[in-house]
N, C-alpha and C. Protein backbone atom coordinates (compact mmCIF):
# COMPACT_ATOMS: atom_id res chain seq x y z
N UNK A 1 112.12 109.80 90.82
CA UNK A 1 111.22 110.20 89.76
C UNK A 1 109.86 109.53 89.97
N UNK A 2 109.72 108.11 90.76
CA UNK A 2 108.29 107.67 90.72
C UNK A 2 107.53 108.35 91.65
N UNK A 3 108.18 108.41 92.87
CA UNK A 3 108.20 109.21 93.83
C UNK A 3 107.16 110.65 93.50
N UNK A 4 107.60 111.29 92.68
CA UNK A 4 107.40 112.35 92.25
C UNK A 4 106.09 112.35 91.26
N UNK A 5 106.32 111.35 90.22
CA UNK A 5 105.14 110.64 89.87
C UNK A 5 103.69 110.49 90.99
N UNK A 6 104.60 110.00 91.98
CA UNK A 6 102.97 109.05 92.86
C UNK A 6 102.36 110.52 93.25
N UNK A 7 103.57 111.08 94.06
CA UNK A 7 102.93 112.77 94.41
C UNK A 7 102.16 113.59 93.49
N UNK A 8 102.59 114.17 92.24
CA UNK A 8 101.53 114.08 91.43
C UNK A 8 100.22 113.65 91.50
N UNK A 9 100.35 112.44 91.05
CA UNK A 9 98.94 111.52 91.13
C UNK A 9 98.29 111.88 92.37
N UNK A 10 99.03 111.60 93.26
CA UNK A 10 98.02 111.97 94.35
C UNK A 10 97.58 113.58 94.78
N UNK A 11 98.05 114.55 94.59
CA UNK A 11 97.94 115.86 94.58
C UNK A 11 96.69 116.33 93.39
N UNK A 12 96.91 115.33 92.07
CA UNK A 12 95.98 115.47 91.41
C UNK A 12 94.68 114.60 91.58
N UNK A 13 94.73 114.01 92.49
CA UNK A 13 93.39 113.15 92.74
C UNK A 13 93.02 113.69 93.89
N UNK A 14 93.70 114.68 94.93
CA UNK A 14 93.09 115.39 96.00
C UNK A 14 92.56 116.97 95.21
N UNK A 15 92.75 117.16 94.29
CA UNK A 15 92.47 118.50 93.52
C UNK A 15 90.79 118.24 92.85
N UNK A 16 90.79 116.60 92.36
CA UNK A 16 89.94 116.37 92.44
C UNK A 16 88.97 116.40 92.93
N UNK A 17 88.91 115.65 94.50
CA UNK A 17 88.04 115.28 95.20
C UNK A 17 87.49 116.68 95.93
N UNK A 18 88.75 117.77 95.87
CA UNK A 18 88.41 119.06 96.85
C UNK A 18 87.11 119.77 95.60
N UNK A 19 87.21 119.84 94.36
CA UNK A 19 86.46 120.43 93.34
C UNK A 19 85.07 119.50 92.85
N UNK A 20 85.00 118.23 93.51
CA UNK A 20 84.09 117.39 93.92
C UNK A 20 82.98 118.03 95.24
N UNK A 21 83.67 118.16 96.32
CA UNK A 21 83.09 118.66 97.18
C UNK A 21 82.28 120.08 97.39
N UNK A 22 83.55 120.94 96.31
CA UNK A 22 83.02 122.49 96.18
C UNK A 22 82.05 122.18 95.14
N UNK A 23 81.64 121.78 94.48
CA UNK A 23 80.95 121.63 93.18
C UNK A 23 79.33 120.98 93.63
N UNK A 24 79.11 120.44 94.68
CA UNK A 24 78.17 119.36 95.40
C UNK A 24 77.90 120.57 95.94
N UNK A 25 78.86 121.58 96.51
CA UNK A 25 77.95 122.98 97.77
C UNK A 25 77.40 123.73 96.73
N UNK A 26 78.23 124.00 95.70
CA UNK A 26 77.43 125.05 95.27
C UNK A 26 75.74 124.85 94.65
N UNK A 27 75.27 126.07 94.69
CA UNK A 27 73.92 125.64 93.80
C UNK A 27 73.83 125.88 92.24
N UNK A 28 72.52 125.73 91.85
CA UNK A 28 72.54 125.84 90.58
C UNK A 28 73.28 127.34 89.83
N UNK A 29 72.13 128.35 90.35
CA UNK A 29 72.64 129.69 90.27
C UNK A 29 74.02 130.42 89.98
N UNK A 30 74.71 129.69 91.43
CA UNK A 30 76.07 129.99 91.15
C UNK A 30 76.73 129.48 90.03
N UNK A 31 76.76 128.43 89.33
CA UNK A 31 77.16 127.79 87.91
C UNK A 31 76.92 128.54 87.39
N UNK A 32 75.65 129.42 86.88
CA UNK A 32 75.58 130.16 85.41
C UNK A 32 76.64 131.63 85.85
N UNK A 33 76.61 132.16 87.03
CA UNK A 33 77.44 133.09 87.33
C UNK A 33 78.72 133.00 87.50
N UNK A 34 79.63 131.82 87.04
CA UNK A 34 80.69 131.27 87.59
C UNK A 34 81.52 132.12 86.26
N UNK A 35 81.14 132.46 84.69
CA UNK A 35 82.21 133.36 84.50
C UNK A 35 82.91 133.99 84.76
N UNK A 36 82.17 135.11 85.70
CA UNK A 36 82.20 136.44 86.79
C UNK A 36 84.44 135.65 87.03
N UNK A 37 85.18 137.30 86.78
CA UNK A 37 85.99 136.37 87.58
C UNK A 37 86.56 136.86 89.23
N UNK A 38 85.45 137.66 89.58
CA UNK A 38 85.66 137.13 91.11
C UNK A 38 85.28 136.12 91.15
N UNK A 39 83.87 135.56 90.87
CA UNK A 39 83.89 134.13 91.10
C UNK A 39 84.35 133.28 90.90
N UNK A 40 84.97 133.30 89.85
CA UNK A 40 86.19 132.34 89.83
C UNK A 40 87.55 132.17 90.57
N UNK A 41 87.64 133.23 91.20
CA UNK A 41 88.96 133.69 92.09
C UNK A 41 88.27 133.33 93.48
N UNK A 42 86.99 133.21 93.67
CA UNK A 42 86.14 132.28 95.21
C UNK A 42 86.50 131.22 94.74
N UNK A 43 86.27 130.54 93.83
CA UNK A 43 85.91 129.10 93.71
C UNK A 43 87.26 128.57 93.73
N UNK A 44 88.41 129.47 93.28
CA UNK A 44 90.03 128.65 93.15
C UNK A 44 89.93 128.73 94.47
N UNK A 45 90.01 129.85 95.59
CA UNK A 45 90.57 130.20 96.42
C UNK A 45 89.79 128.58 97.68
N UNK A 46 88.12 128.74 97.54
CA UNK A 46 87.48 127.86 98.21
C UNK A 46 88.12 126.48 97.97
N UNK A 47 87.87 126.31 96.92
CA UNK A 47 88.94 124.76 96.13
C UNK A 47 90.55 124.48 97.39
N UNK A 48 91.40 125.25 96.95
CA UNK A 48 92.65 125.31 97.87
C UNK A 48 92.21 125.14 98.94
N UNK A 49 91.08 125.37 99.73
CA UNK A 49 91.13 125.65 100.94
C UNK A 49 90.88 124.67 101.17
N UNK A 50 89.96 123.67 100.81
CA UNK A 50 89.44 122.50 101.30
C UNK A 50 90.45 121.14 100.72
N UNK A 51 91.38 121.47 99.18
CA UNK A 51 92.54 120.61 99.40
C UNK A 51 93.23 120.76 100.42
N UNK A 52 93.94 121.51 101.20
CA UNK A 52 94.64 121.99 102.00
C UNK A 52 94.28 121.16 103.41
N UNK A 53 92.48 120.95 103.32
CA UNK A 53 92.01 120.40 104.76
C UNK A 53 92.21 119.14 104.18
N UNK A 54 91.83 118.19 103.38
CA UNK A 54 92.42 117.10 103.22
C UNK A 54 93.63 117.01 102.78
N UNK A 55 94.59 117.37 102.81
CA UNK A 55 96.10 117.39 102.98
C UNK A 55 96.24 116.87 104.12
N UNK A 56 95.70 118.34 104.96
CA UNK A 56 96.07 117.79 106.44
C UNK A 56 95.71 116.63 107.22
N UNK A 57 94.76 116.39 106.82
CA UNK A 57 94.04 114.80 107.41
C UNK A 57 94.66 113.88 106.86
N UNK A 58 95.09 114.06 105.72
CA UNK A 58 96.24 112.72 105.23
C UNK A 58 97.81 112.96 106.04
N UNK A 59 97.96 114.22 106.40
CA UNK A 59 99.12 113.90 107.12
C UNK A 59 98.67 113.65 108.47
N UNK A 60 97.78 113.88 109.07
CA UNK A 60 97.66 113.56 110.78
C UNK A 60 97.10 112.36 110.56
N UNK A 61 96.50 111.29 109.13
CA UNK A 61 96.65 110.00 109.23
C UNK A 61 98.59 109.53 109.42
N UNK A 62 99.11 109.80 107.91
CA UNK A 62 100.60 109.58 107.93
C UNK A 62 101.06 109.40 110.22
N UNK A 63 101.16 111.13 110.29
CA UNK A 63 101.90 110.90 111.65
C UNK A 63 101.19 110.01 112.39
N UNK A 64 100.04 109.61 112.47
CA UNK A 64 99.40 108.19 113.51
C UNK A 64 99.76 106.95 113.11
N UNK A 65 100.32 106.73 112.06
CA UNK A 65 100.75 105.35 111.38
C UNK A 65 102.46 105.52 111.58
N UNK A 66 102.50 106.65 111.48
CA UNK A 66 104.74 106.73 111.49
C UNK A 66 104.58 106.67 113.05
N UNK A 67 103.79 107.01 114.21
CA UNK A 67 104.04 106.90 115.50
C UNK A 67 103.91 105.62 116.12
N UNK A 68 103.11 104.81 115.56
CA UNK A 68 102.94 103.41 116.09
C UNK A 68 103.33 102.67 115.59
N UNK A 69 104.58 102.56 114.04
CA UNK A 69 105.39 101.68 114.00
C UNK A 69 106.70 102.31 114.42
N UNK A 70 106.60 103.20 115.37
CA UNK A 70 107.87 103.93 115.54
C UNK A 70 108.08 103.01 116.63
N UNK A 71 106.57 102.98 117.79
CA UNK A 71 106.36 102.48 119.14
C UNK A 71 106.62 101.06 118.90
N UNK A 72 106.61 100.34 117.80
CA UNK A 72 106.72 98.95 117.86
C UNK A 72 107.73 98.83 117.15
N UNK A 73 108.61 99.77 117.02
CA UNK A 73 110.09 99.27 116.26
C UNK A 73 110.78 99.53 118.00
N UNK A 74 110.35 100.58 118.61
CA UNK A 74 110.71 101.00 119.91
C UNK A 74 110.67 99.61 120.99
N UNK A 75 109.61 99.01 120.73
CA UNK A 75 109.38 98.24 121.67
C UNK A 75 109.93 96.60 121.37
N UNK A 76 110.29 96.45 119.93
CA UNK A 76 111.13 95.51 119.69
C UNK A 76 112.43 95.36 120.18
N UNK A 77 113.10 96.72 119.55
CA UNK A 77 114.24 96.65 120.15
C UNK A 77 114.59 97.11 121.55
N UNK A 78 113.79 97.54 122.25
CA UNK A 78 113.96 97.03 123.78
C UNK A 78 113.91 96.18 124.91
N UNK A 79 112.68 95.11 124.13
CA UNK A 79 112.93 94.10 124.61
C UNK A 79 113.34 92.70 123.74
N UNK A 80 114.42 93.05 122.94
CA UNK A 80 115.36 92.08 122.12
C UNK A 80 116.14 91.15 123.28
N UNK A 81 115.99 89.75 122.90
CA UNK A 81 116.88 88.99 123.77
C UNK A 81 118.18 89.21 123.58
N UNK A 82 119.07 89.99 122.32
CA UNK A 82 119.90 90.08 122.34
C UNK A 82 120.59 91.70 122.46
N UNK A 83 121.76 92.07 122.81
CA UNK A 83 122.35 93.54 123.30
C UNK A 83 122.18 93.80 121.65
N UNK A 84 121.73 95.00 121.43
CA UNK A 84 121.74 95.66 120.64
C UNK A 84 122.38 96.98 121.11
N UNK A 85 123.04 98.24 119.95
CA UNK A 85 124.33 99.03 119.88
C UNK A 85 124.02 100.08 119.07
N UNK A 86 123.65 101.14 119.29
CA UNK A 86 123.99 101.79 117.92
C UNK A 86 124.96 103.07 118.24
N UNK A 87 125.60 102.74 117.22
CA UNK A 87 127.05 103.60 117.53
C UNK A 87 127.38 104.82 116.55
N UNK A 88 127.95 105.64 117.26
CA UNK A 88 128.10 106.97 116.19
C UNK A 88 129.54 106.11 115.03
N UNK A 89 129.65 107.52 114.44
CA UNK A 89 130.99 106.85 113.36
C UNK A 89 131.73 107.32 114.53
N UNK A 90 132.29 107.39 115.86
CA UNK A 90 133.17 107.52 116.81
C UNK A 90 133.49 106.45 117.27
N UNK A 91 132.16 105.94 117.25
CA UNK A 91 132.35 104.67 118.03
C UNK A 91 131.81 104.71 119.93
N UNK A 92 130.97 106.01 119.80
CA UNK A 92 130.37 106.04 120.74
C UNK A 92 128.73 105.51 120.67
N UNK A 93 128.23 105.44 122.19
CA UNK A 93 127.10 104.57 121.96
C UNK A 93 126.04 105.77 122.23
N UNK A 94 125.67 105.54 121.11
CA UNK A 94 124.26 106.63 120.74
C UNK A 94 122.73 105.89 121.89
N UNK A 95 122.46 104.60 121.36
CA UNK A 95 121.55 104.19 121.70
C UNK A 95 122.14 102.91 122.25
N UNK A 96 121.22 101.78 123.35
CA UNK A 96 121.11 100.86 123.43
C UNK A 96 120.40 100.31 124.51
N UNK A 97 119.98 98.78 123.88
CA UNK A 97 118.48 98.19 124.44
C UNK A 97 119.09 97.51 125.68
N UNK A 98 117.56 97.15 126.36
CA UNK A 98 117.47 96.68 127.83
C UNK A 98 118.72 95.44 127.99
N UNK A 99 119.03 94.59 127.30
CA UNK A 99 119.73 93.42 127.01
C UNK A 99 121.18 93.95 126.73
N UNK A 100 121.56 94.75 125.82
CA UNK A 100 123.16 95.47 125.98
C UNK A 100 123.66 95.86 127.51
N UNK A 101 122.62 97.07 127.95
CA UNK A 101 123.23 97.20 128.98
C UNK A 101 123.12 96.45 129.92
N UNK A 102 122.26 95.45 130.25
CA UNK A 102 122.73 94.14 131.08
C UNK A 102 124.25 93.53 130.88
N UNK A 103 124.25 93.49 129.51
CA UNK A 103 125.81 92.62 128.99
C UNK A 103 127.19 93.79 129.62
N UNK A 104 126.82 94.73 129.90
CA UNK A 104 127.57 95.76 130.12
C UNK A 104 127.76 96.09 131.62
N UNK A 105 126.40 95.52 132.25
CA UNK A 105 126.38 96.36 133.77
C UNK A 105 126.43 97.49 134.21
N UNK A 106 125.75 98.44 133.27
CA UNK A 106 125.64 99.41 133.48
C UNK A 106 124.09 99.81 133.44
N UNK A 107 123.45 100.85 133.95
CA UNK A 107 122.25 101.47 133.38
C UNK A 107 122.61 102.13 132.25
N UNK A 108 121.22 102.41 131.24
CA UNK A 108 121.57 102.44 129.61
C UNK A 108 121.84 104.08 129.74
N UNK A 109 120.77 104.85 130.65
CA UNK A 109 121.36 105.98 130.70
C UNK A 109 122.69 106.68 130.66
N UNK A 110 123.15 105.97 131.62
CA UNK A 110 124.72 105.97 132.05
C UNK A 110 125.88 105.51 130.80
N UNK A 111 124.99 104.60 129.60
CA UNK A 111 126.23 104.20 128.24
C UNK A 111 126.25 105.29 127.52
N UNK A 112 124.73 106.30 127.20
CA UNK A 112 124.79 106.95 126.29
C UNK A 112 126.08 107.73 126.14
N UNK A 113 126.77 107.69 124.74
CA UNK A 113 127.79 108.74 124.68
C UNK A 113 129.30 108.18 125.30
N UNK A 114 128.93 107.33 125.60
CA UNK A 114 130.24 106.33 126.05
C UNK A 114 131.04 105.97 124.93
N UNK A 115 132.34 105.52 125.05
CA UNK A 115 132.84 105.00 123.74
C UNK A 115 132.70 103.68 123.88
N UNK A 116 131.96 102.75 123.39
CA UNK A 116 132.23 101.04 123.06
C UNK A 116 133.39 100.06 123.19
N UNK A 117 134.26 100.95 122.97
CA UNK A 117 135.75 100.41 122.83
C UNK A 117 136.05 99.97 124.14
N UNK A 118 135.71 101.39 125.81
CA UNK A 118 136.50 100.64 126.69
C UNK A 118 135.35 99.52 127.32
N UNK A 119 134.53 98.69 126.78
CA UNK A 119 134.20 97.50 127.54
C UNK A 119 134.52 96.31 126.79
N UNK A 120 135.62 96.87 125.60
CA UNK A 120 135.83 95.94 125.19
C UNK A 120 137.35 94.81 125.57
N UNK A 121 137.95 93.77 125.61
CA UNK A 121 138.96 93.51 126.03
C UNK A 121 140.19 93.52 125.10
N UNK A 122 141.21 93.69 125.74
CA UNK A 122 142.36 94.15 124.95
C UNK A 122 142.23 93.39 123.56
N UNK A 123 142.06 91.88 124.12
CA UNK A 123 143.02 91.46 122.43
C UNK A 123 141.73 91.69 121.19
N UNK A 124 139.72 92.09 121.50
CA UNK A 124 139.03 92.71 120.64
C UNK A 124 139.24 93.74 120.49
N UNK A 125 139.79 94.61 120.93
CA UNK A 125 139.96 96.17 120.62
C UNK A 125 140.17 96.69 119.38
N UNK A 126 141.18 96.02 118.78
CA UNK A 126 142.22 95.69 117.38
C UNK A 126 140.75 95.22 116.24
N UNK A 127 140.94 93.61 116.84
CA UNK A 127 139.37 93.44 115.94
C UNK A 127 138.50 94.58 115.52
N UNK A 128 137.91 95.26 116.54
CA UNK A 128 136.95 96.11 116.75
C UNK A 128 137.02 97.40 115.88
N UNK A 129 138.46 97.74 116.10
CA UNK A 129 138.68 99.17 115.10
C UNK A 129 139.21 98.74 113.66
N UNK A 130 139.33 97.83 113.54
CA UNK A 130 139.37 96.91 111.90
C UNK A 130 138.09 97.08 111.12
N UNK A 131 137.44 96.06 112.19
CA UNK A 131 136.24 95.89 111.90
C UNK A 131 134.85 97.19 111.84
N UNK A 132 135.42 98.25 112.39
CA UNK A 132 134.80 99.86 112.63
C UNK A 132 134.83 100.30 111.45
N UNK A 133 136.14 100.32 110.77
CA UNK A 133 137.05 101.16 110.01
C UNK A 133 135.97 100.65 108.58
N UNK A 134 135.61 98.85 108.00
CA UNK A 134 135.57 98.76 107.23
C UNK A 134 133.96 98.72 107.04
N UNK A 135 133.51 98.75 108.24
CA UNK A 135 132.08 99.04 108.10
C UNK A 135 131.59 100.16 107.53
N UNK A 136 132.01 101.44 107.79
CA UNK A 136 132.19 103.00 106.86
C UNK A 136 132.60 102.89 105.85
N UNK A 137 133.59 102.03 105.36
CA UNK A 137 134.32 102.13 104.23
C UNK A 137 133.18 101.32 102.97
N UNK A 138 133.08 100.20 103.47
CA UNK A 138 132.39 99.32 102.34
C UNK A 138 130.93 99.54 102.06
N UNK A 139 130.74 100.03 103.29
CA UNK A 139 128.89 99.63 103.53
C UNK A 139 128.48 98.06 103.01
N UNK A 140 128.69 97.57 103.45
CA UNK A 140 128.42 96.06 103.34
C UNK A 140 128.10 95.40 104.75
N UNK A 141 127.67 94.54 104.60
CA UNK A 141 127.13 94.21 105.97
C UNK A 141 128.44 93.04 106.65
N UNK A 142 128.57 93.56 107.68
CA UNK A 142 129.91 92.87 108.23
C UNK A 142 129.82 92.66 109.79
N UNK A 143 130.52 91.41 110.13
CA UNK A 143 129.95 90.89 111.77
C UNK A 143 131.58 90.84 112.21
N UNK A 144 131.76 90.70 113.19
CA UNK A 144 133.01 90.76 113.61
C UNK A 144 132.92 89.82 115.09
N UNK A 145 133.20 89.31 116.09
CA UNK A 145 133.12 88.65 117.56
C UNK A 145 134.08 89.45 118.36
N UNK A 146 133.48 90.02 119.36
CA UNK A 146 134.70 90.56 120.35
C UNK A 146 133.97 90.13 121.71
N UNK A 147 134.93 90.28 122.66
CA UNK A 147 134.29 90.22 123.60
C UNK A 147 134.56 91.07 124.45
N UNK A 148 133.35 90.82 125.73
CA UNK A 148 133.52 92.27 126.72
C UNK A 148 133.67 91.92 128.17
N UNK A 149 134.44 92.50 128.64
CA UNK A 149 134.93 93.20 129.94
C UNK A 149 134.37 93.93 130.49
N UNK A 150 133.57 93.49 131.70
CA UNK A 150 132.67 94.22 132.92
C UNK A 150 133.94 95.19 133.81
C-alpha cells in the first residue's frame, strides 16, 4: 500500500512537472483559446507525451543504477574469499563463485546444474539432505558443516 502511495506521489509530481513544461511553451494567445476543446484534447494529449518522456528518463536512470549494483553485487561475489553456492530446491548448483569451484576442482562452467550432493562425503550427505529439507521448510536461516570430496 505505501508502495502504491509513493507511485502515486510520484506519477502525480511528474504530471506536474510535464504541465509545467507545456504551460512555459505555450504563449499567451493560446491560454485565452484553451476552452476550444480540441485544444484541450492538444494540450492533454501534448501533456502525456512529455510525461511519458520523463518516465522514460527515470527509467533509463533506474536501469543505470540496477546495472551497476548488479556489477558490484557480481563482482563481490566472485571474488569472495569464501565458496559460495546457489542451489536450486534440487539441490543442484545454479550458480557459483571463483572460490567454490576451486574448493571443488572443477571449472564453474562445468558445476552448473550439477547436483551438490555428489562432492559431498558419505557421512555429510545425511547432514546435507536434513539440513536441505529444513531450509525450505522453515525459512529461517540455518548453517549446517559438511565436508567435500574432490
Amino acid at each position: 500500500m505505501k508502495k502504491q502511495n509513493n507511485r502515486e506521489v510520484a506519477l502525480s509530481n511528474l504530471r506536474r512537472k510535464a504541465d509545467g513544461i507545456l504551460k512555459s511553451k505555450e504563449g499567451v494567445l493560446q491560454s485565452r483559446l484553451f476552452e476550444s476543446d480540441d485544444l484541450k484534447l492538444a494540450h492533454e494529449l501534448e501533456a502525456l507525451q512529455i510525461e511519458m518522456a520523463l518516465q522514460n528518463d527515470e527509467l533509463i536512470l533506474s536501469r543505470s543504477e540496477l546495472k551497476q549494483a548488479n556489477e558490484k553485487y557480481i563482482d563481490l561475489y566472485d571474488s569472495a574469499p569464501t565458496g559460495y553456492f546457489t542451489l536450486s530446491t534440487k539441490g543442484d548448483i545454479l550458480e557459483v563463485n571463483l572460490s567454490g569451484a576451486a574448493m571443488l576442482g572443477k571449472k564453474r562452467s562445468l558445476l552448473i546444474n550439477e547436483g551438490f550432493q555428489q562432492f559431498l562425503t558419505g557421512d555429510s550427505k545425511p547432514i546435507f539432505i536434513l539440513f536441505f529439507a529444513k531450509v525450505f521448510k522453515t525459512r529461517v536461516k540455518q548453517s549446517c558443516k559438511v565436508y567435500i570430496s574432490r
